[in-house]
C-alpha atoms as a PDB file:
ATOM      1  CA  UNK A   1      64.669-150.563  80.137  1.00  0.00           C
ATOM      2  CA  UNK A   2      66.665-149.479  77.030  1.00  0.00           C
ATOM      3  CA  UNK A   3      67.052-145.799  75.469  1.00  0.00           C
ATOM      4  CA  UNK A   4      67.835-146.385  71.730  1.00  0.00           C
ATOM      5  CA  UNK A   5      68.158-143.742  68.720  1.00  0.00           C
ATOM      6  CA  UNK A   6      68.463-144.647  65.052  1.00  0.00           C
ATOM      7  CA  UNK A   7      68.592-148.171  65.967  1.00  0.00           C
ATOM      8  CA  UNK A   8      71.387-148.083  68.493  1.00  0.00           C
ATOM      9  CA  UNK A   9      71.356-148.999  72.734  1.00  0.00           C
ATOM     10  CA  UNK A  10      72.679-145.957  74.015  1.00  0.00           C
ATOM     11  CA  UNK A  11      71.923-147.401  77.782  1.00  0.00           C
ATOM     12  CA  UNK A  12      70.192-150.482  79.062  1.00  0.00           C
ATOM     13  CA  UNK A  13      69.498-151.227  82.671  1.00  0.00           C
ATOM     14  CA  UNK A  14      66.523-152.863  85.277  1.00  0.00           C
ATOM     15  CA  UNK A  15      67.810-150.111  87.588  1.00  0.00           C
ATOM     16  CA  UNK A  16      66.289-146.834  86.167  1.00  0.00           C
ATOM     17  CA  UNK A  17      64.583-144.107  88.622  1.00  0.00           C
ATOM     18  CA  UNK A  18      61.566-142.850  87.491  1.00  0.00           C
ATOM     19  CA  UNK A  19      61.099-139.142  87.916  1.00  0.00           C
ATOM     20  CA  UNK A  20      58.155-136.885  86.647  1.00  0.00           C
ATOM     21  CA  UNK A  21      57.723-139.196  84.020  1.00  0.00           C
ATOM     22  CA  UNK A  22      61.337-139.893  82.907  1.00  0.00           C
ATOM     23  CA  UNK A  23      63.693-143.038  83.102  1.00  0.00           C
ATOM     24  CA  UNK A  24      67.481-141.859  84.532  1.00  0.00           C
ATOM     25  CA  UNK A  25      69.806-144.737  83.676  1.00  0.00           C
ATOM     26  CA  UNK A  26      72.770-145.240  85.981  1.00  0.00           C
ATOM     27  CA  UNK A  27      76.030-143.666  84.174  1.00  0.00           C
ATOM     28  CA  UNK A  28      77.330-147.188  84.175  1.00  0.00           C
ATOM     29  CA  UNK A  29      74.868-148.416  82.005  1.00  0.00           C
ATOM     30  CA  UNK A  30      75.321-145.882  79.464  1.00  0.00           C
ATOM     31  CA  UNK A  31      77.465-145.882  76.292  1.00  0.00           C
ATOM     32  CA  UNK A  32      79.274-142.527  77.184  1.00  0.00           C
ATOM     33  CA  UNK A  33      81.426-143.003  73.839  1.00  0.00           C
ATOM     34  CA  UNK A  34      77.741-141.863  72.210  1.00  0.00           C
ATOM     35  CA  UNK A  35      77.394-139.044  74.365  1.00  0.00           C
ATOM     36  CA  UNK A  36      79.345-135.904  74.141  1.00  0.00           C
ATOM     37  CA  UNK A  37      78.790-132.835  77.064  1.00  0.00           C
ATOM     38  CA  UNK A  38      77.275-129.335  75.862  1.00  0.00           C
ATOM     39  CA  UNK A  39      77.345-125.747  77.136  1.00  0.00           C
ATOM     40  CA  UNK A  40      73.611-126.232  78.050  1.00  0.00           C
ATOM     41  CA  UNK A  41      72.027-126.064  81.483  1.00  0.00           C
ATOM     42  CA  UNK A  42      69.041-125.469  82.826  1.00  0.00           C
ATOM     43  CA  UNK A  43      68.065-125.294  87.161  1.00  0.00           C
ATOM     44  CA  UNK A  44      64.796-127.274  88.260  1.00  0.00           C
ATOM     45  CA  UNK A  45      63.400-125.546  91.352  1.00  0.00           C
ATOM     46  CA  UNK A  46      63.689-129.197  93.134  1.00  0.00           C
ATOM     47  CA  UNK A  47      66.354-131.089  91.226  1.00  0.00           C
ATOM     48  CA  UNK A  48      68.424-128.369  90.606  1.00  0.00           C
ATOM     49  CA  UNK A  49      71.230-127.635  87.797  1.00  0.00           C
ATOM     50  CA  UNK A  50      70.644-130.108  84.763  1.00  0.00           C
ATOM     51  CA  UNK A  51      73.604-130.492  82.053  1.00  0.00           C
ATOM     52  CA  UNK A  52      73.076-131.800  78.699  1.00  0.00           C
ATOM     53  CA  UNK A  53      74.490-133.991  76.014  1.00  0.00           C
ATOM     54  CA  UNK A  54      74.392-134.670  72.568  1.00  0.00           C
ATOM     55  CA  UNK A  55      74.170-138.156  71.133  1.00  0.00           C
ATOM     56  CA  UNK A  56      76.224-139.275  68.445  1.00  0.00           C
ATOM     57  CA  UNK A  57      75.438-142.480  66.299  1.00  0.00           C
ATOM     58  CA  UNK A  58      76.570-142.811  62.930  1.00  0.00           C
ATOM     59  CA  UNK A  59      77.406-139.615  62.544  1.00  0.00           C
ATOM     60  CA  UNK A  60      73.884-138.072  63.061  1.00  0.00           C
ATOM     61  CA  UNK A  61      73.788-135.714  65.614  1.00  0.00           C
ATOM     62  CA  UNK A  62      70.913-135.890  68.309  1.00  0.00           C
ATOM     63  CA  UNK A  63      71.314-132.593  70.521  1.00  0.00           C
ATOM     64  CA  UNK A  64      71.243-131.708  74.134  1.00  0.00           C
ATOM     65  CA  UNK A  65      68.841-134.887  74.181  1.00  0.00           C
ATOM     66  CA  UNK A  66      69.997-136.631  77.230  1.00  0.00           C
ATOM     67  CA  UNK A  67      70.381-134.568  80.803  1.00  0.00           C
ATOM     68  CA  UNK A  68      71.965-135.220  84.366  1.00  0.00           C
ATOM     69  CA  UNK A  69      71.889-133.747  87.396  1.00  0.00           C
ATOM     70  CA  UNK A  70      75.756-134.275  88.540  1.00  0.00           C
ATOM     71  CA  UNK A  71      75.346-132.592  91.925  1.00  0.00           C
ATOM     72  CA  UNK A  72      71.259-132.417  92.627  1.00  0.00           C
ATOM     73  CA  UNK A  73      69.239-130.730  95.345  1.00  0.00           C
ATOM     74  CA  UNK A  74      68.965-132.890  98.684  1.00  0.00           C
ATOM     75  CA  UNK A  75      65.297-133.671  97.216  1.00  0.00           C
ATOM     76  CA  UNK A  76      66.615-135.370  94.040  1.00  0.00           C
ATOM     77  CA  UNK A  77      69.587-137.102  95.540  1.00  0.00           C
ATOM     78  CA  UNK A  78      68.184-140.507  94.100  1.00  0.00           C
ATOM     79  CA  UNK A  79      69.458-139.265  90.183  1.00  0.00           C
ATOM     80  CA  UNK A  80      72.573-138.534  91.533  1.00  0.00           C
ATOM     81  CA  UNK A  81      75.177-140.223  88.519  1.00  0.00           C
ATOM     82  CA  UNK A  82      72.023-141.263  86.489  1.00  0.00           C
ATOM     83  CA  UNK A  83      71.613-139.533  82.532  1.00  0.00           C
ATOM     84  CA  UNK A  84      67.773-139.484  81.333  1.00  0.00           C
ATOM     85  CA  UNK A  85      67.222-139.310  77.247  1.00  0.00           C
ATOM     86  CA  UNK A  86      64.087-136.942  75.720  1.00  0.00           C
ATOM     87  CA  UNK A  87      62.903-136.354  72.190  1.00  0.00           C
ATOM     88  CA  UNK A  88      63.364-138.588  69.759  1.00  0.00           C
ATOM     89  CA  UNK A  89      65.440-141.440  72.235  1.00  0.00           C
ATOM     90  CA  UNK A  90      62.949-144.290  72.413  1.00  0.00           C
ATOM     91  CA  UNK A  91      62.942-144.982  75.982  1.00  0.00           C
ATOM     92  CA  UNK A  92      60.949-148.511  76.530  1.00  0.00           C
ATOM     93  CA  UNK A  93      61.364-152.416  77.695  1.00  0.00           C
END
C-alpha cells in the first residue's frame, strides 16, 4: 500500500493494519521529514487519544491529515507506532 499527496510517497508498506476502514502504516515506513506534529487531538472511545500531523510537500500544506495513536487503549494495541492518512492522501496499491 502507498499514501501519496500531490504526487509524492509519503509511506509505502505490505504491512498496514486495517482499522474501521483505514490503512495505519508502520512509522518506519513513513517519510517523517513530510510530516510535522500539531496541537490537535481527539479520544476514540476504543482506540483512545489520536494526535495529528500536517503534511508538507512542496511547500503546500496538507493539515492535521495523518493521525496516530502513540499510546492506544488495550483494544487497539495493534496501531501502536503506526500513522494513518485521511482527506485528500490517496491511500491505494
Amino acid at each position: 500500500m502507498k499514501a501519496q499527496w500531490k504526487g509524492t510517497i509519503i509511506a509505502e508498506s505490505n504491512e498496514t493494519i486495517i482499522v474501521e476502514g483505514n490503512h495505519y502504516f508502520p512509522s518506519e515506513s513513513i517519510k517523517m521529514d513530510l510530516l510535522t506534529r500539531t496541537d490537535l487531538t481527539t479520544t476514540c472511545p476504543w482506540k483512545g487519544k489520536a494526535i495529528y500531523y500536517t503534511i508538507t510537500v512542496g511547500g503546500e500544506v496538507n493539515e492535521n491529515a495523518a493521525w496516530s495513536y502513540p499510546d492506544p487503549k488495550e483494544a487497539a494495541q495493534e496501531i501502536r507506532g503506526h500513522i494513518a492518512f485521511y482527506g485528500s492522501v490517496e491511500v491505494g496499491p
